[in-house]
C-alpha atoms as a PDB file:
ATOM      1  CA  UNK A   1      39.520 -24.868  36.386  1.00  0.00           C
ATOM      2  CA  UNK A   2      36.472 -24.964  33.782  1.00  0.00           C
ATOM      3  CA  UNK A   3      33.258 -25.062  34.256  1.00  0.00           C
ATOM      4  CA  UNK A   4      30.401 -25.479  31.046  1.00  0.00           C
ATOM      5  CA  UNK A   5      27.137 -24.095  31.394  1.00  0.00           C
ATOM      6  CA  UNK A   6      23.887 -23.255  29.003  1.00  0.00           C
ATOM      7  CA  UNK A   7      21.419 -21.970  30.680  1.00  0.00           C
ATOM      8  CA  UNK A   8      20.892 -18.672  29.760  1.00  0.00           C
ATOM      9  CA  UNK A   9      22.248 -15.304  28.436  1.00  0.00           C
ATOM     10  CA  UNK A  10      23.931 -13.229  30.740  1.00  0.00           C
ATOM     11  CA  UNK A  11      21.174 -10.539  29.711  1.00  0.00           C
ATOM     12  CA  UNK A  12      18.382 -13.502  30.691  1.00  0.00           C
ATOM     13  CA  UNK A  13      17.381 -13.632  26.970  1.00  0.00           C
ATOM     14  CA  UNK A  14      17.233 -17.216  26.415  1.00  0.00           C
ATOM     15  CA  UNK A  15      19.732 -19.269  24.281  1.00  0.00           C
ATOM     16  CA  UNK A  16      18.496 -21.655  21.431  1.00  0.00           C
ATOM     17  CA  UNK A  17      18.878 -25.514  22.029  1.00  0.00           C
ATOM     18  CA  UNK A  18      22.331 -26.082  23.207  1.00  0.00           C
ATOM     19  CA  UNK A  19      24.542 -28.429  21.744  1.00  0.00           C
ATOM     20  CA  UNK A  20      25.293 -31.533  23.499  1.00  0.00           C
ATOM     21  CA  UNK A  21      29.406 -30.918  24.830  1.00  0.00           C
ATOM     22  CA  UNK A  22      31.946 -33.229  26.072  1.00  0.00           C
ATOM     23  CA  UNK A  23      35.436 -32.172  27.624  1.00  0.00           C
ATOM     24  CA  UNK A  24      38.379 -33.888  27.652  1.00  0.00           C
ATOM     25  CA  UNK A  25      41.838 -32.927  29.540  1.00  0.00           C
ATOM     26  CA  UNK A  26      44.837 -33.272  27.424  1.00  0.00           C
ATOM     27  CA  UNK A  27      48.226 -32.212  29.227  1.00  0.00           C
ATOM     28  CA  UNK A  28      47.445 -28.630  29.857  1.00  0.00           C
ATOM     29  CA  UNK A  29      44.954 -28.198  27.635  1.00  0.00           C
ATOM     30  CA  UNK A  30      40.858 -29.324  27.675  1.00  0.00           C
ATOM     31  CA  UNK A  31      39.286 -30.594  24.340  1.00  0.00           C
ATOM     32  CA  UNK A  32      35.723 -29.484  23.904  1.00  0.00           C
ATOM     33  CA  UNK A  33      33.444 -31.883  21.519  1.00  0.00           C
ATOM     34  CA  UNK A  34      29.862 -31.259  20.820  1.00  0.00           C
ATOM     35  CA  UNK A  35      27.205 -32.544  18.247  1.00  0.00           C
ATOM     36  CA  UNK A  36      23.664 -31.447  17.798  1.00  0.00           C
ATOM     37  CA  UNK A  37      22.277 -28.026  16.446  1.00  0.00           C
ATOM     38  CA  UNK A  38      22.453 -26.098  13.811  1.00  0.00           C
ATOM     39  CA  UNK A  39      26.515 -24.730  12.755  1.00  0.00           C
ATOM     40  CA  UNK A  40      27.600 -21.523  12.687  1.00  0.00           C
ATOM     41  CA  UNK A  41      28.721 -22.652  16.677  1.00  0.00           C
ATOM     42  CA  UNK A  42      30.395 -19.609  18.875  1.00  0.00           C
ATOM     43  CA  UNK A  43      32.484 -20.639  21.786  1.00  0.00           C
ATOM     44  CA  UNK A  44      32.180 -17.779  24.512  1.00  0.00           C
ATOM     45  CA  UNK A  45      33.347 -17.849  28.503  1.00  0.00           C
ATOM     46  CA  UNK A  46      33.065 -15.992  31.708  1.00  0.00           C
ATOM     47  CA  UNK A  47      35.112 -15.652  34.472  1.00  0.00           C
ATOM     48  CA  UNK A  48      32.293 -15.487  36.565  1.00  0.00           C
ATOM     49  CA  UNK A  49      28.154 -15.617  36.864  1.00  0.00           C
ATOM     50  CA  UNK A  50      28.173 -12.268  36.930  1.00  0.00           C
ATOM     51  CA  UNK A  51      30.491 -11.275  34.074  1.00  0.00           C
ATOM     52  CA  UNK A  52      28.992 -10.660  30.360  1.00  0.00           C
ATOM     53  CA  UNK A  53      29.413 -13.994  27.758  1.00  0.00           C
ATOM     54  CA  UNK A  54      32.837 -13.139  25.830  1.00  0.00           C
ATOM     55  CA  UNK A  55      33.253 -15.037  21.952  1.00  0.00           C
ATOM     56  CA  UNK A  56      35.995 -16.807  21.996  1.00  0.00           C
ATOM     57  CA  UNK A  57      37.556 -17.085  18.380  1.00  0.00           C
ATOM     58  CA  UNK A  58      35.304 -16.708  15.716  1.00  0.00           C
ATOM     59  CA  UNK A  59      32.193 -18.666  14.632  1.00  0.00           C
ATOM     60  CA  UNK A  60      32.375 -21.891  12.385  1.00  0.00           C
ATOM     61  CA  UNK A  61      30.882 -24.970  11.279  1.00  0.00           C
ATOM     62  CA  UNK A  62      33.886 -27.100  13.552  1.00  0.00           C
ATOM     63  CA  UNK A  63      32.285 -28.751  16.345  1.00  0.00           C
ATOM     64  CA  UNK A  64      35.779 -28.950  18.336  1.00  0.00           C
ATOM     65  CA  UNK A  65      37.908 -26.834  19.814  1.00  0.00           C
ATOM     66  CA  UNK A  66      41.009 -26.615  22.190  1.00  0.00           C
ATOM     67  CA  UNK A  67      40.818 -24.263  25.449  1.00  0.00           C
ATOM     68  CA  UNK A  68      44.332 -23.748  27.507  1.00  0.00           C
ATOM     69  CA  UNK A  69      43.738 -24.565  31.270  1.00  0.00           C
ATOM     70  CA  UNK A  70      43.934 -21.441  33.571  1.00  0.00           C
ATOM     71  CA  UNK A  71      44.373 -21.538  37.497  1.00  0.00           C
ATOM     72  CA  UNK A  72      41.871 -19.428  36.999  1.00  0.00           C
ATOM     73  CA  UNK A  73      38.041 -20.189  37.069  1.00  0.00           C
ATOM     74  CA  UNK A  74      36.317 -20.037  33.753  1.00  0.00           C
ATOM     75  CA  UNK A  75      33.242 -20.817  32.364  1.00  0.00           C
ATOM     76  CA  UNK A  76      32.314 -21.859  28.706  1.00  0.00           C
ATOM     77  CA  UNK A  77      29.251 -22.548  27.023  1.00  0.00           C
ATOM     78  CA  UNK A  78      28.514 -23.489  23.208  1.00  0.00           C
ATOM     79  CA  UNK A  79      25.753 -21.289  21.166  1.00  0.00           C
ATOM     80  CA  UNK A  80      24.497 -23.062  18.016  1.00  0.00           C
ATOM     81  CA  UNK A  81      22.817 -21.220  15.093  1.00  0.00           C
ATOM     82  CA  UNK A  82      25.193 -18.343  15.666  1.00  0.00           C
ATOM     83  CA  UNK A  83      24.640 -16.768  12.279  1.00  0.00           C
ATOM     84  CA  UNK A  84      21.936 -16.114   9.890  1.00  0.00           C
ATOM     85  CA  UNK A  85      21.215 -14.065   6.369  1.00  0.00           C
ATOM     86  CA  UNK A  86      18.198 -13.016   5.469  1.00  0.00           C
ATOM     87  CA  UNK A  87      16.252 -11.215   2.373  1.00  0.00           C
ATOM     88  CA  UNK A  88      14.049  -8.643   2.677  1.00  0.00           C
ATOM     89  CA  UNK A  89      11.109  -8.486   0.092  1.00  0.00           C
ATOM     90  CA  UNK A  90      10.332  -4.578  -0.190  1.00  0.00           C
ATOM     91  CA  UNK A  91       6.029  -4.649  -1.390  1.00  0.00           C
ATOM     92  CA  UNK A  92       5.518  -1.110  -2.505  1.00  0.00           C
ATOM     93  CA  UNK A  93       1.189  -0.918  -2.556  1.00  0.00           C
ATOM     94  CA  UNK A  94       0.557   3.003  -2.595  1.00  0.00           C
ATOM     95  CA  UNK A  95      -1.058   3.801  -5.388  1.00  0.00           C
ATOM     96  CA  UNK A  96      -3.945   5.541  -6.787  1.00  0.00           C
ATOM     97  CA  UNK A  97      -6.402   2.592  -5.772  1.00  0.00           C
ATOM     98  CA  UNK A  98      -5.114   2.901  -2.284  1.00  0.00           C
ATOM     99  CA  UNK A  99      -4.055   6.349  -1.873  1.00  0.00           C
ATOM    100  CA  UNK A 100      -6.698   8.553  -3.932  1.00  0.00           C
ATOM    101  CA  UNK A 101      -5.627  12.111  -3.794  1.00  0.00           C
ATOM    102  CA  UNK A 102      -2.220  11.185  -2.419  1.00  0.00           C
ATOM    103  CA  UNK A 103      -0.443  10.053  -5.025  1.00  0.00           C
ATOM    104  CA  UNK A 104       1.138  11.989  -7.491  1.00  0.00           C
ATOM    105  CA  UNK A 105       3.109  11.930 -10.543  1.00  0.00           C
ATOM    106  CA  UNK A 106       6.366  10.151 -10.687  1.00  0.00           C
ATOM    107  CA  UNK A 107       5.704   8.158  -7.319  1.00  0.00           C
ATOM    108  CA  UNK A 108       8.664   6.410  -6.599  1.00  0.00           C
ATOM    109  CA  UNK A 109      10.619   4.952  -3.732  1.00  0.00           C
ATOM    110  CA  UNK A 110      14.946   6.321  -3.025  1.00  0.00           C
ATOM    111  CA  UNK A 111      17.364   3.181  -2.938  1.00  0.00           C
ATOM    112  CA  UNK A 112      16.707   1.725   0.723  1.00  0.00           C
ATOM    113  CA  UNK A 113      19.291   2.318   3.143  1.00  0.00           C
ATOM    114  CA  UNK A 114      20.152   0.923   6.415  1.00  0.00           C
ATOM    115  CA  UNK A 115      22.314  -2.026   8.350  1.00  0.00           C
ATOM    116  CA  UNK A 116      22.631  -4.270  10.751  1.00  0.00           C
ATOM    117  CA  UNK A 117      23.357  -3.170  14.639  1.00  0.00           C
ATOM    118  CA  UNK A 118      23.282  -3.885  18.541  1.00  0.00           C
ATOM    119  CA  UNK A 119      20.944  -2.528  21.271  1.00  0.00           C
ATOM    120  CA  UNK A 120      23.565  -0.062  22.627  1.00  0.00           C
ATOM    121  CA  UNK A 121      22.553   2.105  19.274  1.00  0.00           C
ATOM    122  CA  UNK A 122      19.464   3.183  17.032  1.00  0.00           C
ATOM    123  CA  UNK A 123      19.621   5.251  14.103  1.00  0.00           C
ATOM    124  CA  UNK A 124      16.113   6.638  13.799  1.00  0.00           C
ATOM    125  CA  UNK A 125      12.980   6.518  16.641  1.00  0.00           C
ATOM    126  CA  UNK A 126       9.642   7.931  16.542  1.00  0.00           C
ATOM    127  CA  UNK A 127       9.591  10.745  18.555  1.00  0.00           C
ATOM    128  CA  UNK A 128      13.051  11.749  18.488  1.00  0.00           C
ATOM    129  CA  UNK A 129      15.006  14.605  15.757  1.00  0.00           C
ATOM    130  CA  UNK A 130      16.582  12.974  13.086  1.00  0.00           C
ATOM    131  CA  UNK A 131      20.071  12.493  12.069  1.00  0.00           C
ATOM    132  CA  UNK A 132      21.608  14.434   9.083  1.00  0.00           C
ATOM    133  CA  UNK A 133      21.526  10.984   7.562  1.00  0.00           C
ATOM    134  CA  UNK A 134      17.742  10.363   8.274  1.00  0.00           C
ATOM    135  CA  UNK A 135      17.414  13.861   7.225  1.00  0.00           C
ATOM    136  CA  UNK A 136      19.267  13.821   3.679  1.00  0.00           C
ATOM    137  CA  UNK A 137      17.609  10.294   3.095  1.00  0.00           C
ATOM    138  CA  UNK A 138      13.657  11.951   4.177  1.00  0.00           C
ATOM    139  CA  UNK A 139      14.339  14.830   1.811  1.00  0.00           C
ATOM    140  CA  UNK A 140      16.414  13.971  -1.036  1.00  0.00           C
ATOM    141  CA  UNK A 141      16.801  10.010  -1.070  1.00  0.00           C
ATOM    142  CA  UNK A 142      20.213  10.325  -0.329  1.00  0.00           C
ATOM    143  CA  UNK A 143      22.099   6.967   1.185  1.00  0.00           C
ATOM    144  CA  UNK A 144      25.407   7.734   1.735  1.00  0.00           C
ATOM    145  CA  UNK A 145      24.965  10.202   5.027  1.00  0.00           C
ATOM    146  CA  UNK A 146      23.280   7.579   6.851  1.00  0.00           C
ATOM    147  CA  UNK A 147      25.325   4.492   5.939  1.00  0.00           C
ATOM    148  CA  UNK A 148      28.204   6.514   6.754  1.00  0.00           C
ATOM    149  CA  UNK A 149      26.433   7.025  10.554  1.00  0.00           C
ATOM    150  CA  UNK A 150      25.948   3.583  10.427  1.00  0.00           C
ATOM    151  CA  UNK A 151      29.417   2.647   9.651  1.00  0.00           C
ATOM    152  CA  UNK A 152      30.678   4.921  12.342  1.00  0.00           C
ATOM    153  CA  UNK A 153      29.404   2.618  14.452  1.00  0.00           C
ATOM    154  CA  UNK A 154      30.875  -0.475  13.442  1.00  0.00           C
ATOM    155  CA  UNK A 155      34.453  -0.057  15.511  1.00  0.00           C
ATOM    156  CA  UNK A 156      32.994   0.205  18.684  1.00  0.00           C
ATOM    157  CA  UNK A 157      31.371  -3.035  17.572  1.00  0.00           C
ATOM    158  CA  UNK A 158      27.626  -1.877  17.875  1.00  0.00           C
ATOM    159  CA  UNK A 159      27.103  -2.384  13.980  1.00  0.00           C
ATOM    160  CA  UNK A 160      28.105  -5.183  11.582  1.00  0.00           C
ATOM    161  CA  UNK A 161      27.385  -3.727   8.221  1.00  0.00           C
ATOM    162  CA  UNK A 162      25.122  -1.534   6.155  1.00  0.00           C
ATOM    163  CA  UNK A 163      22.598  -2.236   3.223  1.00  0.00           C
ATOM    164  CA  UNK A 164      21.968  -0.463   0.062  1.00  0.00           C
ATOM    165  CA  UNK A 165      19.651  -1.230  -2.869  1.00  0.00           C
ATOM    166  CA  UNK A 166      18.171   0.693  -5.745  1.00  0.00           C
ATOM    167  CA  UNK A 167      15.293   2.509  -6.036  1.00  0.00           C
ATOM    168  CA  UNK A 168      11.485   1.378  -6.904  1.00  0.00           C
ATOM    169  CA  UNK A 169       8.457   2.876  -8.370  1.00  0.00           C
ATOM    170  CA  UNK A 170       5.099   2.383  -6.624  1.00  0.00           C
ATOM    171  CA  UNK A 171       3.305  -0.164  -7.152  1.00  0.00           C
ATOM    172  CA  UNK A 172       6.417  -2.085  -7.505  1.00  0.00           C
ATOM    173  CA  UNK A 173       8.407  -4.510  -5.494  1.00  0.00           C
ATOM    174  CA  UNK A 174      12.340  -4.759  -4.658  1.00  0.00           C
ATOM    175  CA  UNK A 175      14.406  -7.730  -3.094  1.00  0.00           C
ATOM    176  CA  UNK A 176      17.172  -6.665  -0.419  1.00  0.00           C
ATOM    177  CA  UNK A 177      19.222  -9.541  -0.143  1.00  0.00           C
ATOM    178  CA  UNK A 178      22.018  -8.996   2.883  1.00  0.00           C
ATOM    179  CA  UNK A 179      25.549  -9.439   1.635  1.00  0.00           C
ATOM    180  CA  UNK A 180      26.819 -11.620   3.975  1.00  0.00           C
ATOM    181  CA  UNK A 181      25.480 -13.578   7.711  1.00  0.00           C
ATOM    182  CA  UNK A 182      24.793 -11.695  10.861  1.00  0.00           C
ATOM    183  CA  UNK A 183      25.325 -12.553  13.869  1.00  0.00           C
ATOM    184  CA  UNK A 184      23.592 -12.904  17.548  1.00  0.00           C
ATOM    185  CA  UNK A 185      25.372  -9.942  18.323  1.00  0.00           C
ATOM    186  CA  UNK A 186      24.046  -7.747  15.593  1.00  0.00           C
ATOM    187  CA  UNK A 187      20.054  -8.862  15.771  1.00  0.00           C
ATOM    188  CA  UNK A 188      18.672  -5.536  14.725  1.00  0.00           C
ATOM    189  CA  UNK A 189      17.441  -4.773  11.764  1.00  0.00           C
ATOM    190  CA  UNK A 190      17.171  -0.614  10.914  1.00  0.00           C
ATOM    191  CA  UNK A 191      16.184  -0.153   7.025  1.00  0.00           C
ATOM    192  CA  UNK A 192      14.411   2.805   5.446  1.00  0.00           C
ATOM    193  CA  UNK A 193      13.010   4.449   1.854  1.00  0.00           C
ATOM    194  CA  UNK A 194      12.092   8.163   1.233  1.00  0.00           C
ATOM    195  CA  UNK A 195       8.265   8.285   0.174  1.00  0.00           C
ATOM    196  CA  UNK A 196       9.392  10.253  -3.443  1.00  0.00           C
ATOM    197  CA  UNK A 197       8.700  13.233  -4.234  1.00  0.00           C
ATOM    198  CA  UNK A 198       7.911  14.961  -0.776  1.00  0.00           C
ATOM    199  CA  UNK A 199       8.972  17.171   1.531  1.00  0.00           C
ATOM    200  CA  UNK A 200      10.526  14.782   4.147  1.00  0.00           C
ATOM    201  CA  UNK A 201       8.518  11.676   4.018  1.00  0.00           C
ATOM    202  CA  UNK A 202       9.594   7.748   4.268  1.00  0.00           C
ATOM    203  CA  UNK A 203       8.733   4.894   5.274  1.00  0.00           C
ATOM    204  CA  UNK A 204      11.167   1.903   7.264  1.00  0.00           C
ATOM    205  CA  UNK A 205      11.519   0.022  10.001  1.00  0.00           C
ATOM    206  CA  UNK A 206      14.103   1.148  12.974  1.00  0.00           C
ATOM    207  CA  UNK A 207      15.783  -1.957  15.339  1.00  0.00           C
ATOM    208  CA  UNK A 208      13.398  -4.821  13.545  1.00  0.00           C
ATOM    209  CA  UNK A 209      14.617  -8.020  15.945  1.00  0.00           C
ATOM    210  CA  UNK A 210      15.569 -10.642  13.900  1.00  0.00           C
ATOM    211  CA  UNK A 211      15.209 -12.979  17.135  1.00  0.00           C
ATOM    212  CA  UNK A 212      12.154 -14.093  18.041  1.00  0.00           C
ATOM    213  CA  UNK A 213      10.733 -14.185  21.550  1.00  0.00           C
ATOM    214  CA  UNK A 214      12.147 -17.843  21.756  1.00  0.00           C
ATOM    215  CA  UNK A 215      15.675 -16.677  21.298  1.00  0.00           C
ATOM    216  CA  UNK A 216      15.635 -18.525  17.656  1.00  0.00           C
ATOM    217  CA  UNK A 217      16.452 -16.746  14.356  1.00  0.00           C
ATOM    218  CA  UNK A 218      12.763 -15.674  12.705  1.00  0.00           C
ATOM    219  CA  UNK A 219      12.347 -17.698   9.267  1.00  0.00           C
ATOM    220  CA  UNK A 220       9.528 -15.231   8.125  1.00  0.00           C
ATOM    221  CA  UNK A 221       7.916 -11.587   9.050  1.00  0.00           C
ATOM    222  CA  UNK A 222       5.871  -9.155   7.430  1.00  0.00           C
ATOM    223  CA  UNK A 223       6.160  -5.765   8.886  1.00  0.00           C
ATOM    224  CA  UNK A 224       3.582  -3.407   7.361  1.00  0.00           C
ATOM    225  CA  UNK A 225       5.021   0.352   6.783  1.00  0.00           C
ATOM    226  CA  UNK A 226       3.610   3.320   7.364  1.00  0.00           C
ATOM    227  CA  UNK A 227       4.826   6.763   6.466  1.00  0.00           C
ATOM    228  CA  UNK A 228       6.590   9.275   9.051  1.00  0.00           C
ATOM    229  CA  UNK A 229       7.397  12.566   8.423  1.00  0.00           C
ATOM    230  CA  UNK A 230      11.063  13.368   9.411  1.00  0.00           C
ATOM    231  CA  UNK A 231      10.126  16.506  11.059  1.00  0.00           C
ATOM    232  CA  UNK A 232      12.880  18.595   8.516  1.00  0.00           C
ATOM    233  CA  UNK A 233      10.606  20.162   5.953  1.00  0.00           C
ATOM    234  CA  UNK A 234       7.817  22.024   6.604  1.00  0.00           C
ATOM    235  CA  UNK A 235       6.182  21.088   3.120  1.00  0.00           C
ATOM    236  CA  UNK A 236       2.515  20.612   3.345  1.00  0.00           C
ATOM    237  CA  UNK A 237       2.279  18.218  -0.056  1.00  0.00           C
ATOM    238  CA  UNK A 238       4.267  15.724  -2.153  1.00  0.00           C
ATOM    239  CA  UNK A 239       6.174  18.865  -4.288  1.00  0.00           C
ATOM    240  CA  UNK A 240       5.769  21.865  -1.880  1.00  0.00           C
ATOM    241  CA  UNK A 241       9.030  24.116  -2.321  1.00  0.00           C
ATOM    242  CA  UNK A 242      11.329  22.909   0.291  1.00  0.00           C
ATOM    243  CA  UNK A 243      10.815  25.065   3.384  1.00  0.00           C
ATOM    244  CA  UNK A 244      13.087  24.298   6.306  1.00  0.00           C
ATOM    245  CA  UNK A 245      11.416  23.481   9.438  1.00  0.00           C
ATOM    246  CA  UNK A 246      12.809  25.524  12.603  1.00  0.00           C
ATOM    247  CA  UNK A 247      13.790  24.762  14.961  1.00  0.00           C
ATOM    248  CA  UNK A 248      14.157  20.993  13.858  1.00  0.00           C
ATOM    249  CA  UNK A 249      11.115  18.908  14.393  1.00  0.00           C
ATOM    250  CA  UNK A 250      11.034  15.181  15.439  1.00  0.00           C
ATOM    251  CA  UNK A 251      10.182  11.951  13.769  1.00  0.00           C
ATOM    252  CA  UNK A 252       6.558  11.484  13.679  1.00  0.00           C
ATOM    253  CA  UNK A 253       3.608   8.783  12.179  1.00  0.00           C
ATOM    254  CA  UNK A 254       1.495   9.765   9.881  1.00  0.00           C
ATOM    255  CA  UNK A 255      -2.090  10.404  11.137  1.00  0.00           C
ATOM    256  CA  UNK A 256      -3.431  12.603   8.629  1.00  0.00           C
ATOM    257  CA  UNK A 257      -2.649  13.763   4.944  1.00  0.00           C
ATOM    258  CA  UNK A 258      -0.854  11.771   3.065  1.00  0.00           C
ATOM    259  CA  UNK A 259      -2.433   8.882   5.015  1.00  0.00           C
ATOM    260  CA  UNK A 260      -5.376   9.249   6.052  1.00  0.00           C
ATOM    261  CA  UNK A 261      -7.715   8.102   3.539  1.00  0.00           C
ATOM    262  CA  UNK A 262     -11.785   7.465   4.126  1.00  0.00           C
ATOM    263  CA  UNK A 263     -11.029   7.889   7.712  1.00  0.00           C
ATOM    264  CA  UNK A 264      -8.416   4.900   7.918  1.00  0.00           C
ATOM    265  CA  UNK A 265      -4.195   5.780   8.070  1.00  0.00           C
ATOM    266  CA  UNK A 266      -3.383   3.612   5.574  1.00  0.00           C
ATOM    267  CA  UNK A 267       0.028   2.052   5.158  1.00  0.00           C
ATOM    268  CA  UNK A 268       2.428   2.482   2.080  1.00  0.00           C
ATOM    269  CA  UNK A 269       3.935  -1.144   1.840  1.00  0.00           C
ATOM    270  CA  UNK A 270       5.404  -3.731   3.411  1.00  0.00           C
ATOM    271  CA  UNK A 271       8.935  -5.300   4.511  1.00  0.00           C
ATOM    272  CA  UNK A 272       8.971  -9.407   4.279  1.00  0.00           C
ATOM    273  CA  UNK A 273      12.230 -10.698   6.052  1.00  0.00           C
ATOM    274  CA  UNK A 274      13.199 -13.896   5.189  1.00  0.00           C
ATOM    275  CA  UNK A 275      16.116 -16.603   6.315  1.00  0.00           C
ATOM    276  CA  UNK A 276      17.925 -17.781   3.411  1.00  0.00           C
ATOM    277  CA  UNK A 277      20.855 -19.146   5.223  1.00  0.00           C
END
């Protein structure tokens, strides 16, 4: 028995414009057809309303597919637009014209670092003590601790890849294009720079959605960036003498010095993410 639906996510996020599906029975088997939206497609099925969406097989451009019958109830549905890659335009601005006093010599940005994920993890949250990765990264721009966290992750299935890129100076700009698609099941976007030299300073964004509220893939946002101290180093300025903070601090926004300028916390960049594919 087989039943199509597409409504909604079993989460009751909603599901982009569904392609238009016909089924045909072929001896023991059903032949699902559809046309309209945008390939990648993802087959997925339920055994019941109350059981999480499953992918069946992996995404492509096909637009048919054949399902064995089960005695068994099942439900399938169709999700169009199933991946996406994007760019991200990295806008260093702090400088002397917008930083006076707070920006010294050498300024630079550490080779971004970061990847793509689920909901069931974060890597980094205001608030909360940093990872060794975030740690190593805040302190001495180093990627390779917190891609590995990152790629720890990927297994379980709760991350797809990671991203690296080189280093910048300030004012400068980089472009982080992703190395392959995402996918609806790995919507988050976690990506972060060390603010160079300091103590334990960066800047980055932590679970960016790169869904809008609509359930569609975003084709443009800015996110402006402002600095957080990692809550590692107790270092007052940009080349204090490292000085361990303990116990271990937590992640926490900038509201004064190295921001705070003229009475405004001013940010240190931006992060453009674009749709290229």
């Amino acid at each position: 028995m087989l039943w199509l639906t597409f409504s909604v996510l079993a989460d009751g996020d909603p599901v982009p414009t569904a392609p238009s599906v016909s089924i045909a029975a072929d001896g023991g088997v059903a032949i699902l057809t559809w046309s309209g939206g945008r390939p990648t497609y993802q087959l997925q099925r339920r055994g019941s309303f109350s059981e999480p969406w499953q992918n069946v097989g992996q995404s492509s451009t096909e637009t048919t597919v054949a399902v064995p019958l089960a005695d068994t109830p099942a439900f399938f549905r169709v999700v169009a637009d199933y991946t996406a890659r994007f760019e991200v335009l990295f806008d260093s601005t702090w400088s002397q014209e917008t930083h006076p006093g707070a920006w010294p010599s050498g300024s630079h940005w550490s080779g971004p670092v970061g990847g793509v994920h689920d909901s069931q993890v974060h890597f980094w949250q205001e608030g909360e003590t940093a990872s060794e990765g975030i740690r190593l990264m805040a302190e001495r721009g180093q990627q390779a601790t917190l891609a590995a966290e990152i790629q720890a992750t990927i297994p379980a299935g709760h991350a797809y890849f990671t991203l690296t890129a080189s280093g910048l100076g300030s004012p400068d700009r980089r472009l982080i294009t992703f190395p392959q698609a995402t996918t609806r099941d790995f919507p988050l976007l976690t990506l972060v720079s060390m603010i160079a030299p300091s103590p334990d300073w960066f800047a980055g964004v932590a679970g960016l959605s790169l869904l809008g509220a609509d359930g569609e893939w975003i084709q443009e946002q800015t996110v402006t960036l402002y600095g957080f101290d990692a809550g590692t180093d107790s270092g007052a300025d940009f080349t204090s003498p490292d000085l361990v903070t303990t116990p271990r601090g937590v992640v926490t926004q900038f509201a004064g010095y190295p921001a705070l300028i003229n009475g405004a916390v001013m940010p240190f960049g931006t992060f453009t993410v674009r749709r290229i594919e």
